[in-house]
N, C-alpha and C. Protein backbone atom coordinates (compact mmCIF):
# COMPACT_ATOMS: atom_id res chain seq x y z
N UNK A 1 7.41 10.60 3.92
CA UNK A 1 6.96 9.38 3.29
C UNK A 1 7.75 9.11 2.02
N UNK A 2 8.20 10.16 1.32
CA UNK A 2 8.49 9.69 0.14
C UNK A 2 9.68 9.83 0.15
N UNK A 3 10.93 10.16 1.56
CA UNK A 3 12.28 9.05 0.85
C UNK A 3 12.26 7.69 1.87
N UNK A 4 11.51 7.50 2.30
CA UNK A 4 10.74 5.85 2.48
C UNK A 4 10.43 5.31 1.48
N UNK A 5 9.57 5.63 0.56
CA UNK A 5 9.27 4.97 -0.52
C UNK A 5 10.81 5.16 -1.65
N UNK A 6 11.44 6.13 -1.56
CA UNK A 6 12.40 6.95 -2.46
C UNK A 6 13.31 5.40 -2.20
N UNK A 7 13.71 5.39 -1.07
CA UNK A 7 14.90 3.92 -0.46
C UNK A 7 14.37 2.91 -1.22
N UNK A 8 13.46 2.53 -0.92
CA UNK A 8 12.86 0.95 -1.42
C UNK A 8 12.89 0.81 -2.85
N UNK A 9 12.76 1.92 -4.00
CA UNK A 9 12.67 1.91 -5.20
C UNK A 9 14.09 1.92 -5.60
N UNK A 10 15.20 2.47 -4.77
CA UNK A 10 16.57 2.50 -4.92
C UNK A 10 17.45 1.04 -5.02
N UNK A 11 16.51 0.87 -3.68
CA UNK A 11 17.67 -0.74 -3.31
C UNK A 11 17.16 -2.10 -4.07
N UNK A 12 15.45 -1.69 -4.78
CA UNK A 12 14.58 -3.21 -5.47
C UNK A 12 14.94 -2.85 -7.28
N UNK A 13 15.34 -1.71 -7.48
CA UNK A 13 14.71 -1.01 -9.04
C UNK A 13 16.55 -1.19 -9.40
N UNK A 14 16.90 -1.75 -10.58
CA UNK A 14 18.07 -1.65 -11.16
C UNK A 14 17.89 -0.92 -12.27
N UNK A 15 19.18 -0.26 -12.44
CA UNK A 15 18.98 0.33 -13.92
C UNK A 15 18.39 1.78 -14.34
N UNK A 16 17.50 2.03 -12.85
CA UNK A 16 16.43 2.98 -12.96
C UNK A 16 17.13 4.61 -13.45
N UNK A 17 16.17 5.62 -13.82
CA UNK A 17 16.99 6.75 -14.13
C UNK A 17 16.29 7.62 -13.30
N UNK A 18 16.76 9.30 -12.92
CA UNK A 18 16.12 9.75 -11.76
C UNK A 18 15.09 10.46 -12.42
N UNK A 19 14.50 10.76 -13.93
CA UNK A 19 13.55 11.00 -13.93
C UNK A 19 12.10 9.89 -14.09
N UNK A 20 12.45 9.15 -13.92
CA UNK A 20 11.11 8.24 -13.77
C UNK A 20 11.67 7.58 -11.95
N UNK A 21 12.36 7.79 -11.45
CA UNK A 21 11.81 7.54 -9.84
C UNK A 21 11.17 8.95 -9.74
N UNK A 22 11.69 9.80 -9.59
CA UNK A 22 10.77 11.21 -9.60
C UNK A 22 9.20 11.49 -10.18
N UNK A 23 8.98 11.09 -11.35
CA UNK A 23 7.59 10.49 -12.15
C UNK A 23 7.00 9.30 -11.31
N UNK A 24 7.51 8.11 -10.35
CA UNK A 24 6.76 7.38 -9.38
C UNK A 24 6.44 8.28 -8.34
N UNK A 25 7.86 8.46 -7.96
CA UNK A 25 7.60 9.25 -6.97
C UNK A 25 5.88 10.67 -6.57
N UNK A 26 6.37 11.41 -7.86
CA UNK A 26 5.07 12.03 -7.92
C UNK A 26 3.66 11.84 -7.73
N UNK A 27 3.56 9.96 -7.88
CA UNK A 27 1.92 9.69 -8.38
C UNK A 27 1.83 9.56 -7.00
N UNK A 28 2.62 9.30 -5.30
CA UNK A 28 2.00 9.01 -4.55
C UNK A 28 1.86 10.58 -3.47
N UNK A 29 1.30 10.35 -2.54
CA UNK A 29 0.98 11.31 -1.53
C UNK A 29 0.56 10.86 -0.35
N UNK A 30 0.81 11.55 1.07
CA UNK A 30 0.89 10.73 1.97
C UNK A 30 -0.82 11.17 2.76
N UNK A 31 -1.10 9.93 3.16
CA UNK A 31 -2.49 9.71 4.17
C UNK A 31 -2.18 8.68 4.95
N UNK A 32 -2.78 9.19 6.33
CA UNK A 32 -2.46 8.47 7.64
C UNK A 32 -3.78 7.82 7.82
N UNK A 33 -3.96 6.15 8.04
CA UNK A 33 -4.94 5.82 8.32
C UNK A 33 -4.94 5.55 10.37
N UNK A 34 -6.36 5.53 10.63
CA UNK A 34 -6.48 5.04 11.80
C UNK A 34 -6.40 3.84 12.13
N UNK A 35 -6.09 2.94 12.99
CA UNK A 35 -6.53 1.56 13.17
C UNK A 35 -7.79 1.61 13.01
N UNK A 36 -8.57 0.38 12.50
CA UNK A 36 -9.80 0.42 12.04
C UNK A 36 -10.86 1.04 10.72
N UNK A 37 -10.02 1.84 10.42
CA UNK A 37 -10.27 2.51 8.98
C UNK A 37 -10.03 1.62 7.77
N UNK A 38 -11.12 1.52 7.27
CA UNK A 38 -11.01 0.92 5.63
C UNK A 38 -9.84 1.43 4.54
N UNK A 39 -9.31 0.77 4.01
CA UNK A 39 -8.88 1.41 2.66
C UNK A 39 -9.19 1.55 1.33
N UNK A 40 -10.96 0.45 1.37
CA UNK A 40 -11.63 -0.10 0.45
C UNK A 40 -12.76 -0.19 1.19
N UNK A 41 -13.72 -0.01 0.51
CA UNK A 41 -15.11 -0.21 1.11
C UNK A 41 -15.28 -1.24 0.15
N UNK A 42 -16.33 -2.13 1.28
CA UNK A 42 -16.67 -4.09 0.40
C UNK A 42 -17.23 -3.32 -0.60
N UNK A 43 -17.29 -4.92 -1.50
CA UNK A 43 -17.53 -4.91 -2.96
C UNK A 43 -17.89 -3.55 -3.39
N UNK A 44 -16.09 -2.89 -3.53
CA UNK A 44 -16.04 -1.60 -4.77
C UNK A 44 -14.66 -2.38 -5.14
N UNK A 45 -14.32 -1.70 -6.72
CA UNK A 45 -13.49 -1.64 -7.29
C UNK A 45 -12.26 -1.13 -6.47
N UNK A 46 -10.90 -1.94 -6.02
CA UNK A 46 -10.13 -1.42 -5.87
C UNK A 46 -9.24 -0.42 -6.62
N UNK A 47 -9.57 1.08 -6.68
CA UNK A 47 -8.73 1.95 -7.84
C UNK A 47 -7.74 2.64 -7.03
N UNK A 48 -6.94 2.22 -6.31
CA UNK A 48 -5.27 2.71 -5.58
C UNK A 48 -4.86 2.09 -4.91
N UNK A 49 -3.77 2.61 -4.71
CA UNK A 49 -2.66 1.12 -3.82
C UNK A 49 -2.12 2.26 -3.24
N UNK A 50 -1.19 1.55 -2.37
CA UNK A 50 -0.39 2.25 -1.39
C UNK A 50 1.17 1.21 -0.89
N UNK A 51 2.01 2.37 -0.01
CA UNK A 51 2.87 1.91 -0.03
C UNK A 51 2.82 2.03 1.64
N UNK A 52 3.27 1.27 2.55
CA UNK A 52 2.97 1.16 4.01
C UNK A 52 4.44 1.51 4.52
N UNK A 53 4.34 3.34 5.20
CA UNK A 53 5.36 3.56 5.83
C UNK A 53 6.35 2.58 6.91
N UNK A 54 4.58 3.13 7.72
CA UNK A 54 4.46 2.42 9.18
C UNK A 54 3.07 1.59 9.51
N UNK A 55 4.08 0.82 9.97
CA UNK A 55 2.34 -0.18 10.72
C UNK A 55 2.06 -1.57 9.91
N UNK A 56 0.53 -1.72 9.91
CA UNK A 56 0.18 -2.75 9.12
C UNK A 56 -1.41 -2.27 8.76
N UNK A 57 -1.23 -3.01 7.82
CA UNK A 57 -2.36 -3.59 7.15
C UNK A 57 -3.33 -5.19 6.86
N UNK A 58 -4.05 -5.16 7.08
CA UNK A 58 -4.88 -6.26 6.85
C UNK A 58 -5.77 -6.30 5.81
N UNK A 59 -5.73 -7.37 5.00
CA UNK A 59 -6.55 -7.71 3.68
C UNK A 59 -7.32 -8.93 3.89
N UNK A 60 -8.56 -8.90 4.10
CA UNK A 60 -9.64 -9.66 4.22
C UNK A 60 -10.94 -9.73 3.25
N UNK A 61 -11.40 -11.11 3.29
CA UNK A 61 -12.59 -11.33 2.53
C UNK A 61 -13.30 -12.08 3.64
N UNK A 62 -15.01 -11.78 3.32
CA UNK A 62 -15.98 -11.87 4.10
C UNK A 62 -16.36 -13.86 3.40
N UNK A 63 -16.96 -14.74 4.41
CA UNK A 63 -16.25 -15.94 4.05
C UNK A 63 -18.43 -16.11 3.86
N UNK A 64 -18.94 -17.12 3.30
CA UNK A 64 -20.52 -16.96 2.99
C UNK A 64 -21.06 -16.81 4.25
N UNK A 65 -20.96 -17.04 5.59
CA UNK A 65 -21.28 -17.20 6.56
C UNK A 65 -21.16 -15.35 7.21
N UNK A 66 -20.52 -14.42 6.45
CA UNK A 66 -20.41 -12.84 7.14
C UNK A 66 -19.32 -12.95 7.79
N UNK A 67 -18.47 -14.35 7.99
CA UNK A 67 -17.26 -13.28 8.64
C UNK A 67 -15.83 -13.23 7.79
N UNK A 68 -15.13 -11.97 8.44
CA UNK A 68 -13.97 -11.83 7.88
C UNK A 68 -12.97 -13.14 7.75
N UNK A 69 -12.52 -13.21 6.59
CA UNK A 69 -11.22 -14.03 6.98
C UNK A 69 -9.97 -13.09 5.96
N UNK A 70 -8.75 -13.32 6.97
CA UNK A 70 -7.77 -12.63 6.58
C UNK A 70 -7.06 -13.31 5.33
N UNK A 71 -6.47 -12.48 4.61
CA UNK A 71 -5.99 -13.05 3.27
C UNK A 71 -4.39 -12.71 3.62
N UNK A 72 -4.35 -11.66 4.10
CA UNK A 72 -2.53 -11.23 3.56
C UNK A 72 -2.81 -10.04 5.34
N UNK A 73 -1.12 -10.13 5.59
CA UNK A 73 -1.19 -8.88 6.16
C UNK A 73 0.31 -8.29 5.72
N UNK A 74 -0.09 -7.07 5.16
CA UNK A 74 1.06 -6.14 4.76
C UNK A 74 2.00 -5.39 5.54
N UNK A 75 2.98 -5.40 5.83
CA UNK A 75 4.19 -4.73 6.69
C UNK A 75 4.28 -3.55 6.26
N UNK A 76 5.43 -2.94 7.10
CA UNK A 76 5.63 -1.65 6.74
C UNK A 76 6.72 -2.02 5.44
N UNK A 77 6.87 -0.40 4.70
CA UNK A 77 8.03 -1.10 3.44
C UNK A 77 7.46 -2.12 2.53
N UNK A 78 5.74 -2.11 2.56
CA UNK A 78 5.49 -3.06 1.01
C UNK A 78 4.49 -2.09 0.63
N UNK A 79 3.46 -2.93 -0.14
CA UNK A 79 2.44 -1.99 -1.44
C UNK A 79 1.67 -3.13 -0.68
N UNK A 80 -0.10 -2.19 -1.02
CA UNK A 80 -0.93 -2.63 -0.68
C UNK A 80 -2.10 -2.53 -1.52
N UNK A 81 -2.85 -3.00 -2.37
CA UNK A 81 -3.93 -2.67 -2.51
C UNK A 81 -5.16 -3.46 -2.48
């Protein structure tokens, strides 16, 4: 996971020095979600983000009526939270 993330900070980040990609690098760690698995449980505080190897993600809000509606869907190679 992390020279996936290591690339993307290379080719978007100018200027950068290798001890603070190494210091990003550090804060993340890798977890595999299932299809269907939350990354947030409703109304909590979102406190982490992520960076999407592989796959996708979906970001939804519940509309007054209870159902989902989709807001964003995240690719592989972006941040999510």
């Amino acid at each position: 996971m992390h020279h996936v993330l290591e690339g993307y900070i290379r080719e978007r980040v100018k200027n950068r020095n290798e001890q603070e990609l190494r210091a990003i690098l550090n804060i993340f760690f890798s977890k595999e979600y299932k299809k269907g698995t939350r990354f947030n449980e409703p109304n909590t505080d979102v406190l982490q983000f992520a960076f999407v190897v592989e796959g996708s993600a979906r970001t939804f809000l519940y509309n007054k009526k209870g159902d989902e509606v989709t807001g964003r869907i995240t690719q592989s190679n972006h941040f999510l939270s």
